[in-house]
PDB file of N, CA and C in Angstrom:
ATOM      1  N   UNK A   1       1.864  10.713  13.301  1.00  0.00           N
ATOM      2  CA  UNK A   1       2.762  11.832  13.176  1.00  0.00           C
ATOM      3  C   UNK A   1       3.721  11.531  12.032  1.00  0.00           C
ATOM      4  N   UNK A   2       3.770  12.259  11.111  1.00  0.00           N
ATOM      5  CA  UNK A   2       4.767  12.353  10.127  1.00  0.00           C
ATOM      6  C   UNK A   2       6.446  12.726  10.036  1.00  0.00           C
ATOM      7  N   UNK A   3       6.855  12.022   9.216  1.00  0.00           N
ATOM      8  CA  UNK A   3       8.407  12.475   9.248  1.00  0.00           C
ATOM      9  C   UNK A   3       8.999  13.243   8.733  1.00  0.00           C
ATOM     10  N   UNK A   4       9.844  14.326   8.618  1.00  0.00           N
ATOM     11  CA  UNK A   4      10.219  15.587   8.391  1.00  0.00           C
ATOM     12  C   UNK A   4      10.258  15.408   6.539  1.00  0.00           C
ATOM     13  N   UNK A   5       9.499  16.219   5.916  1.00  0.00           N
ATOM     14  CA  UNK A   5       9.870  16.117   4.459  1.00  0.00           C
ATOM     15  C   UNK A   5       9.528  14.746   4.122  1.00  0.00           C
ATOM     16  N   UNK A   6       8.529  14.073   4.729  1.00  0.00           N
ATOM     17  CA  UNK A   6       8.097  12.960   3.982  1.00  0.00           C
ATOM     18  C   UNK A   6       6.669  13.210   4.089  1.00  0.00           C
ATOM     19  N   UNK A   7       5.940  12.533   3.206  1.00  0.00           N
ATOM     20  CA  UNK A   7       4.230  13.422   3.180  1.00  0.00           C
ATOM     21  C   UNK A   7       3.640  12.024   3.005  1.00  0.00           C
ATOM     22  N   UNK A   8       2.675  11.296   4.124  1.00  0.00           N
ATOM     23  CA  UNK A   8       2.168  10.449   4.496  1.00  0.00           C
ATOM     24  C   UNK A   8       0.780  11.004   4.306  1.00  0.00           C
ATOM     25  N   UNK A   9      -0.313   9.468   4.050  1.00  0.00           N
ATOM     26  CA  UNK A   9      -1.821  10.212   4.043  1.00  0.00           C
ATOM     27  C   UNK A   9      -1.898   9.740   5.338  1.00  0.00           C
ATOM     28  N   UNK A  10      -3.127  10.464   5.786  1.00  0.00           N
ATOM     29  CA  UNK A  10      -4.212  10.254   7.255  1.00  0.00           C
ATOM     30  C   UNK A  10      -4.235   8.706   7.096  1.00  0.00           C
ATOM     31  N   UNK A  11      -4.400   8.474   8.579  1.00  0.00           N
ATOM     32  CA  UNK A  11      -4.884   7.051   8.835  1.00  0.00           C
ATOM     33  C   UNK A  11      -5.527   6.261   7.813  1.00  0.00           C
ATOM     34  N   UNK A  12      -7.007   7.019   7.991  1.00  0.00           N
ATOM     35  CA  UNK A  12      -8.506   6.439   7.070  1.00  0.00           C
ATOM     36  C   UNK A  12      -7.778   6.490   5.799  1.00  0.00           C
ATOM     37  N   UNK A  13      -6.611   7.254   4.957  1.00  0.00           N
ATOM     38  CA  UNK A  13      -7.167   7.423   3.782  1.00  0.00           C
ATOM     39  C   UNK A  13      -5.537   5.722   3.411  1.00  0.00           C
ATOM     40  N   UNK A  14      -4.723   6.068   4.631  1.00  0.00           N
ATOM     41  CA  UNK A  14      -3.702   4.442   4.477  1.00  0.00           C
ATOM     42  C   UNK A  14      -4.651   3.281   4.601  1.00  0.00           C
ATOM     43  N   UNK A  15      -5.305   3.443   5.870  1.00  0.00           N
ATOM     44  CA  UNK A  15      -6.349   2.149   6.046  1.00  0.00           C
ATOM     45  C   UNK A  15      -7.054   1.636   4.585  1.00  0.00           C
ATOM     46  N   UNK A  16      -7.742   2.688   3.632  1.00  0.00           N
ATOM     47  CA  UNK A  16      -8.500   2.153   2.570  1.00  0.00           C
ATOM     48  C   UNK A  16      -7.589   2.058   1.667  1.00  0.00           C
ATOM     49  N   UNK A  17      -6.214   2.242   1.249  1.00  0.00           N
ATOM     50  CA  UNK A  17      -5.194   2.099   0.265  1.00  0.00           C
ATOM     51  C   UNK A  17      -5.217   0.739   0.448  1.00  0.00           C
ATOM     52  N   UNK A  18      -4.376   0.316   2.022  1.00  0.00           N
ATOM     53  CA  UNK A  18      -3.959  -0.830   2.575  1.00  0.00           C
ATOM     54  C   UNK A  18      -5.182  -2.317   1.741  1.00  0.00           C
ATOM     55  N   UNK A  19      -6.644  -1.538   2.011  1.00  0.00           N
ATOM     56  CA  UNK A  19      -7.360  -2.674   1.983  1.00  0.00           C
ATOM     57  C   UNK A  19      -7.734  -3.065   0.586  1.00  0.00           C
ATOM     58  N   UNK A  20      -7.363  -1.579  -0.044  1.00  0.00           N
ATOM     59  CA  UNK A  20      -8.124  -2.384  -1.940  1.00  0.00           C
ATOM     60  C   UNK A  20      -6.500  -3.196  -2.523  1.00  0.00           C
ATOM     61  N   UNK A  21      -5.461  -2.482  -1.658  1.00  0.00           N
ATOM     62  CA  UNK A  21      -4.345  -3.176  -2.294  1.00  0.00           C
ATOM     63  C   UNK A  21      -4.202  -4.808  -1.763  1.00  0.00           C
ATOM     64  N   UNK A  22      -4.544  -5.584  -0.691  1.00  0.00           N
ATOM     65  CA  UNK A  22      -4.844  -6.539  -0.321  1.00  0.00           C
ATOM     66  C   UNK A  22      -5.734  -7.512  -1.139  1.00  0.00           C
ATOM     67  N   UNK A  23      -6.825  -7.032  -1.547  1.00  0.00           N
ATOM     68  CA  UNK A  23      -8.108  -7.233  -2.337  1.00  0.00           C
ATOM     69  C   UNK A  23      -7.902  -7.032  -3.841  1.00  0.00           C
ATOM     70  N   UNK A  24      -6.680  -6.648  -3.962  1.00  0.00           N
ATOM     71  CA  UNK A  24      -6.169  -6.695  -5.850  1.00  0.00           C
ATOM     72  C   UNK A  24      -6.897  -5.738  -6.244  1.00  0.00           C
ATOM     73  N   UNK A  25      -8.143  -4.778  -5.977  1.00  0.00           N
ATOM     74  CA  UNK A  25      -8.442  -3.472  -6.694  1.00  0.00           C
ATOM     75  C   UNK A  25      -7.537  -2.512  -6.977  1.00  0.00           C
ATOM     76  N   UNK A  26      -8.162  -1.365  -8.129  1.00  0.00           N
ATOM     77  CA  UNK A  26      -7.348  -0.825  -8.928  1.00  0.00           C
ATOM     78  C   UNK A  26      -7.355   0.157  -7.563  1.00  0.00           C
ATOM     79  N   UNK A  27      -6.309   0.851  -7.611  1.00  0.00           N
ATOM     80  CA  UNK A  27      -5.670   1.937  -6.136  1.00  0.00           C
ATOM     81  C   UNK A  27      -5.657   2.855  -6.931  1.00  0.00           C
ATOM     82  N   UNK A  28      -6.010   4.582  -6.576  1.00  0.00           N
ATOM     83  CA  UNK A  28      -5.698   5.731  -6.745  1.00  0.00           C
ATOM     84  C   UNK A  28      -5.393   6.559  -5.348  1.00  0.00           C
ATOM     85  N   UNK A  29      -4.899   7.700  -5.546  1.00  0.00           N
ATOM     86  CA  UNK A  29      -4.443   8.610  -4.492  1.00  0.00           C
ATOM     87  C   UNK A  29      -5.841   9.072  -4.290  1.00  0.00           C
ATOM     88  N   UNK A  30      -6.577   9.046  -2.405  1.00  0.00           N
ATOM     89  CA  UNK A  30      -7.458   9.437  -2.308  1.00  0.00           C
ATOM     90  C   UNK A  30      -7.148  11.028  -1.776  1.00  0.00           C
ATOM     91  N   UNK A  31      -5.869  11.422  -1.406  1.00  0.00           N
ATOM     92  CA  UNK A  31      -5.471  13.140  -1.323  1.00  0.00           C
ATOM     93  C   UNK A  31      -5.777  13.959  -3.203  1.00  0.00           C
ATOM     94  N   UNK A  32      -5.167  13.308  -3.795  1.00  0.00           N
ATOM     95  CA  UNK A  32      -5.092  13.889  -5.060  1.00  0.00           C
ATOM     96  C   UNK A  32      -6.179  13.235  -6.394  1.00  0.00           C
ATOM     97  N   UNK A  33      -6.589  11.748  -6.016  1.00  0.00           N
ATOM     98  CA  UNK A  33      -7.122  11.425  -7.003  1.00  0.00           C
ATOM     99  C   UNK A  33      -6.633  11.259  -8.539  1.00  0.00           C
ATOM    100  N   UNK A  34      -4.971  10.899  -7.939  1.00  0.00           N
ATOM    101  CA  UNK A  34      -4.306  10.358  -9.359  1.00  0.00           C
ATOM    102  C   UNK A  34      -4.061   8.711  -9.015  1.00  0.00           C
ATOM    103  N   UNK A  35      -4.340   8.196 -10.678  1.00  0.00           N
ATOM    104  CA  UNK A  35      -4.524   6.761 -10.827  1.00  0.00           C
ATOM    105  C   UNK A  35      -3.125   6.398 -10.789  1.00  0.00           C
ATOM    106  N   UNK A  36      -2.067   7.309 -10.817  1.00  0.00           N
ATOM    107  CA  UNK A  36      -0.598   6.978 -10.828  1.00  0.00           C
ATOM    108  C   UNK A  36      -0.098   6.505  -9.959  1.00  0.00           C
ATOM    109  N   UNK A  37      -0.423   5.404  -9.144  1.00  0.00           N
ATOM    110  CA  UNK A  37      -0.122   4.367  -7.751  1.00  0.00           C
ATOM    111  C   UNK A  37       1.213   3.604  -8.414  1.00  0.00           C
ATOM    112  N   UNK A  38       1.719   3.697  -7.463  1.00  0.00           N
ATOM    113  CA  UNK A  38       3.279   2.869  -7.756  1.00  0.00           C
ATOM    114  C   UNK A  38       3.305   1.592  -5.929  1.00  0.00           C
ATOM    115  N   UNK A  39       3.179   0.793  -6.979  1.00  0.00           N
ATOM    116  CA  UNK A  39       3.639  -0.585  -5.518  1.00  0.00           C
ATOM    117  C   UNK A  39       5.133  -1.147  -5.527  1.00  0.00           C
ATOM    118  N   UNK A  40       5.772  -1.138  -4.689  1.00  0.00           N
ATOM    119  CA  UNK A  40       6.959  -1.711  -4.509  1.00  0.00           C
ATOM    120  C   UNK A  40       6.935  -2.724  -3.353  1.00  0.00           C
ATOM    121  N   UNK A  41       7.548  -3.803  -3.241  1.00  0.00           N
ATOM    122  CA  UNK A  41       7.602  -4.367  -5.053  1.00  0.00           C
ATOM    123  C   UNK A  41       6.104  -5.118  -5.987  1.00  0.00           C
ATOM    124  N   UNK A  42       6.676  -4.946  -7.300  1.00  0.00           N
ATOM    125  CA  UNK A  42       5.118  -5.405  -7.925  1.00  0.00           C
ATOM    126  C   UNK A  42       4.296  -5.964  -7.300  1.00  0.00           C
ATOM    127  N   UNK A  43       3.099  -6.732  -7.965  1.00  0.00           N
ATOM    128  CA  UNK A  43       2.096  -7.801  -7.776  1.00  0.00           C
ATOM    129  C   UNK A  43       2.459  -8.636  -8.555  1.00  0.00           C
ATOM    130  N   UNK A  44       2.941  -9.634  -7.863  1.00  0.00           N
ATOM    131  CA  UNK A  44       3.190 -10.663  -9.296  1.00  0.00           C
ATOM    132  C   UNK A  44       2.672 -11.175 -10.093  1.00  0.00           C
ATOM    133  N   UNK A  45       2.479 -11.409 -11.404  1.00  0.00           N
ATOM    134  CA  UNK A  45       1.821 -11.593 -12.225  1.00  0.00           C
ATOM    135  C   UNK A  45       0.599 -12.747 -12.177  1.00  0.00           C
ATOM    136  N   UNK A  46       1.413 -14.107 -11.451  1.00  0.00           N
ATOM    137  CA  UNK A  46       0.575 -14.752 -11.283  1.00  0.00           C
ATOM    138  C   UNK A  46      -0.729 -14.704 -10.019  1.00  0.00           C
ATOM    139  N   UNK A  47      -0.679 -13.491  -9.627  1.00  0.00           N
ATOM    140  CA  UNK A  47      -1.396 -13.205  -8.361  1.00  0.00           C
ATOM    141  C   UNK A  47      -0.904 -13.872  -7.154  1.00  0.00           C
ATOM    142  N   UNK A  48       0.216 -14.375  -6.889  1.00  0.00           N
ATOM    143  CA  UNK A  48       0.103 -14.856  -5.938  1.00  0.00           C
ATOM    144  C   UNK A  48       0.622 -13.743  -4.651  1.00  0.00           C
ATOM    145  N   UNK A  49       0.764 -13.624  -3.326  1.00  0.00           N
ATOM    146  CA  UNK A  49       1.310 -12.913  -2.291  1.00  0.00           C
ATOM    147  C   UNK A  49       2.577 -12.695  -2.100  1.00  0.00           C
ATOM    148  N   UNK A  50       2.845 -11.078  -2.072  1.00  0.00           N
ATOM    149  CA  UNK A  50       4.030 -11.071  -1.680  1.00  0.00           C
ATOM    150  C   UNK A  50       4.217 -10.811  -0.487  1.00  0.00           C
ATOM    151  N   UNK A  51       4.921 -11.276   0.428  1.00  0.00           N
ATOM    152  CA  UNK A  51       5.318 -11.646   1.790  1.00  0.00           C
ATOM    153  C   UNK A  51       6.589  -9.985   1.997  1.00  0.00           C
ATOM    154  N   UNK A  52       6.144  -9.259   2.899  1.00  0.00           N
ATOM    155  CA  UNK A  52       7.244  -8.599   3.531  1.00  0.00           C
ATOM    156  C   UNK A  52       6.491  -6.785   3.534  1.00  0.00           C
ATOM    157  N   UNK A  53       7.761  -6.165   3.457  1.00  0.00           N
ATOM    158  CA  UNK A  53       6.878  -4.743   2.987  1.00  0.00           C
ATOM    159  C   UNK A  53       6.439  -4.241   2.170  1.00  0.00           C
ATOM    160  N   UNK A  54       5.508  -3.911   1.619  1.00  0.00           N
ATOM    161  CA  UNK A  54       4.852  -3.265   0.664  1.00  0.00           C
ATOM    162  C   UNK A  54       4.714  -1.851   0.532  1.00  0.00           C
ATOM    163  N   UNK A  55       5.064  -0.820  -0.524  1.00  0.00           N
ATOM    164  CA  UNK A  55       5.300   0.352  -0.365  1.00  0.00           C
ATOM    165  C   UNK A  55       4.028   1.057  -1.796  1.00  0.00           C
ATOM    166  N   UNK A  56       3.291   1.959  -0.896  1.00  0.00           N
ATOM    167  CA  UNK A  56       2.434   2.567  -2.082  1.00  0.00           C
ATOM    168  C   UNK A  56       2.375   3.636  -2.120  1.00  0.00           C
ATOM    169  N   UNK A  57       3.260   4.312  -3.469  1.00  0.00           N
ATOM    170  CA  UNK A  57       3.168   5.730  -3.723  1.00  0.00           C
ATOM    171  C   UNK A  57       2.472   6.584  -4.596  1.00  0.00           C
ATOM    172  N   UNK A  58       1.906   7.646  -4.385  1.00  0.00           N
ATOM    173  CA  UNK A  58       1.519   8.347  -5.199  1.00  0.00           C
ATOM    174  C   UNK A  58       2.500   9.169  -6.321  1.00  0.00           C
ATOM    175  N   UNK A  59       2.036   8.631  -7.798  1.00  0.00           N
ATOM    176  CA  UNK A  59       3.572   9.518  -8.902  1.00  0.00           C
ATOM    177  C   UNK A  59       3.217  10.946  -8.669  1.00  0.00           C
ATOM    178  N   UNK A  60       1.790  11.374  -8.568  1.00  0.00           N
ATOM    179  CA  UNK A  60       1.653  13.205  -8.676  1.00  0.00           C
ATOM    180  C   UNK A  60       2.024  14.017  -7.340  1.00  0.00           C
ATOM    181  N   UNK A  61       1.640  13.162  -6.090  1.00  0.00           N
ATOM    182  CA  UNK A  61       1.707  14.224  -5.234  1.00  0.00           C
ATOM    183  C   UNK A  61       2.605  13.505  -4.130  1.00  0.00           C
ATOM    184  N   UNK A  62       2.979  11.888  -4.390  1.00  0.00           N
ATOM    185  CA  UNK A  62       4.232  11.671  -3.842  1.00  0.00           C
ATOM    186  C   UNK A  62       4.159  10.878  -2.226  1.00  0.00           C
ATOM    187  N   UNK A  63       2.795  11.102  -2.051  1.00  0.00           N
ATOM    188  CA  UNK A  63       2.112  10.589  -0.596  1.00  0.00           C
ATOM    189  C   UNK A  63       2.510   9.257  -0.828  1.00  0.00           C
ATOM    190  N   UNK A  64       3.026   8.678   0.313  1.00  0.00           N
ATOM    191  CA  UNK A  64       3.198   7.106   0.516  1.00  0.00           C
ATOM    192  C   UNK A  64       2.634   6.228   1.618  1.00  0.00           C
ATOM    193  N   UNK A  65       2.076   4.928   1.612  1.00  0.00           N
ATOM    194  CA  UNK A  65       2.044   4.702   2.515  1.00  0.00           C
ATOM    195  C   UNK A  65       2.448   3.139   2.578  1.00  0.00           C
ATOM    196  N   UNK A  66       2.653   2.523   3.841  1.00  0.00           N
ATOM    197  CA  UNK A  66       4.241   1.232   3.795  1.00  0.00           C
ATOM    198  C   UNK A  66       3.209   0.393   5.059  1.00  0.00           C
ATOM    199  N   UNK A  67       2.997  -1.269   5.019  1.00  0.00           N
ATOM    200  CA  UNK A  67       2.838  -1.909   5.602  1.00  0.00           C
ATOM    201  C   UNK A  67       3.464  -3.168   5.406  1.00  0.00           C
ATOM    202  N   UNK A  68       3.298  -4.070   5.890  1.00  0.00           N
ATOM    203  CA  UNK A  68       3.710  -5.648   6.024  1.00  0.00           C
ATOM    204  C   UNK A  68       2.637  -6.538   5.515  1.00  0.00           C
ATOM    205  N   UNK A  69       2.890  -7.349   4.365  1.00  0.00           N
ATOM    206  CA  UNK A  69       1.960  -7.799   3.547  1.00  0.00           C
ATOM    207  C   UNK A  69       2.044  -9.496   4.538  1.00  0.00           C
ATOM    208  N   UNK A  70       1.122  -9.611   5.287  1.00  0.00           N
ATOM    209  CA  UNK A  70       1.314 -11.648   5.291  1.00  0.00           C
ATOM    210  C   UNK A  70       0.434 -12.478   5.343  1.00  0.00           C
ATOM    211  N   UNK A  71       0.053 -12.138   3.982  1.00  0.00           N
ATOM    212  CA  UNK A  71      -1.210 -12.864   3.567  1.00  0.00           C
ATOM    213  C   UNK A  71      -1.103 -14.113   3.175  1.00  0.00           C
ATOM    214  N   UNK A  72       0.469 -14.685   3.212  1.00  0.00           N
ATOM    215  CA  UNK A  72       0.779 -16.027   3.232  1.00  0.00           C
ATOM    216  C   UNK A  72       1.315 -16.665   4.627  1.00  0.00           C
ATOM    217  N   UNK A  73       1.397 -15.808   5.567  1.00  0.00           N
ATOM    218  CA  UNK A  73       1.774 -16.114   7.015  1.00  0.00           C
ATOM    219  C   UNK A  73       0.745 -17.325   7.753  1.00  0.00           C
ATOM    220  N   UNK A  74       1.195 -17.783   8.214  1.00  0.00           N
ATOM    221  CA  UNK A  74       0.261 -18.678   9.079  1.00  0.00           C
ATOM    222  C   UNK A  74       0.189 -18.127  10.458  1.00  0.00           C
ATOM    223  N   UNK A  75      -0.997 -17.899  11.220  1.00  0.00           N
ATOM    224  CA  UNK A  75      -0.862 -17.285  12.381  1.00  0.00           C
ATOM    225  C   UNK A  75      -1.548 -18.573  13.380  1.00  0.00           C
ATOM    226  N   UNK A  76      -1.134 -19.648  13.238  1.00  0.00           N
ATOM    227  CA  UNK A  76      -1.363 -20.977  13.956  1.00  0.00           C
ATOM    228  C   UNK A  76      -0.996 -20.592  15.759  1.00  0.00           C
ATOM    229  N   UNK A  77      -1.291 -20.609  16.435  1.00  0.00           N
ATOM    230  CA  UNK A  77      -0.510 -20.463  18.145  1.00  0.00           C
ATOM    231  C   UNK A  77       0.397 -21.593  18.017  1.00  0.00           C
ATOM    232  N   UNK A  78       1.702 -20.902  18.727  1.00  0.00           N
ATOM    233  CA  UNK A  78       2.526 -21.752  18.831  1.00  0.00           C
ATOM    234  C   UNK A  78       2.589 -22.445  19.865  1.00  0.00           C
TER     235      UNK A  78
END
């Protein structure tokens, strides 16, 4: 369910954002099909992981979608 005046994609279309942005592929808007993807914050240059939230917007039609990057987390049992 979406939030008033904010324009989120469908599940499937966050799920496959989520996974090429994980995987370092190039991201486009799969609602609009613009290459104008904005990540906050960057990818750092040297490739390494950024740890926390990750925000991916579309520049044309503005769709976003926001997860928790912890691809440097250790998920050891405590």
């Amino acid at each position: 369910m979406g939030r008033r005046h904010v324009k989120e994609y469908r599940p499937d279309e966050a799920l496959a954002l989520i996974s090429a942005d994980r995987e370092g592929r190039a991201i486009h808007c799969p609602s609009c099909g613009s290459e104008a993807m904005e990540r906050t914050p960057e990818r750092p240059a040297e490739g390494g992981a950024t740890l926390g939230r990750v925000v991916l917007t579309c520049g044309q039609c503005a769709r976003l979608v926001a997860y928790i990057d912890r691809a440097g987390v250790s998920t050891s049992p405590r």
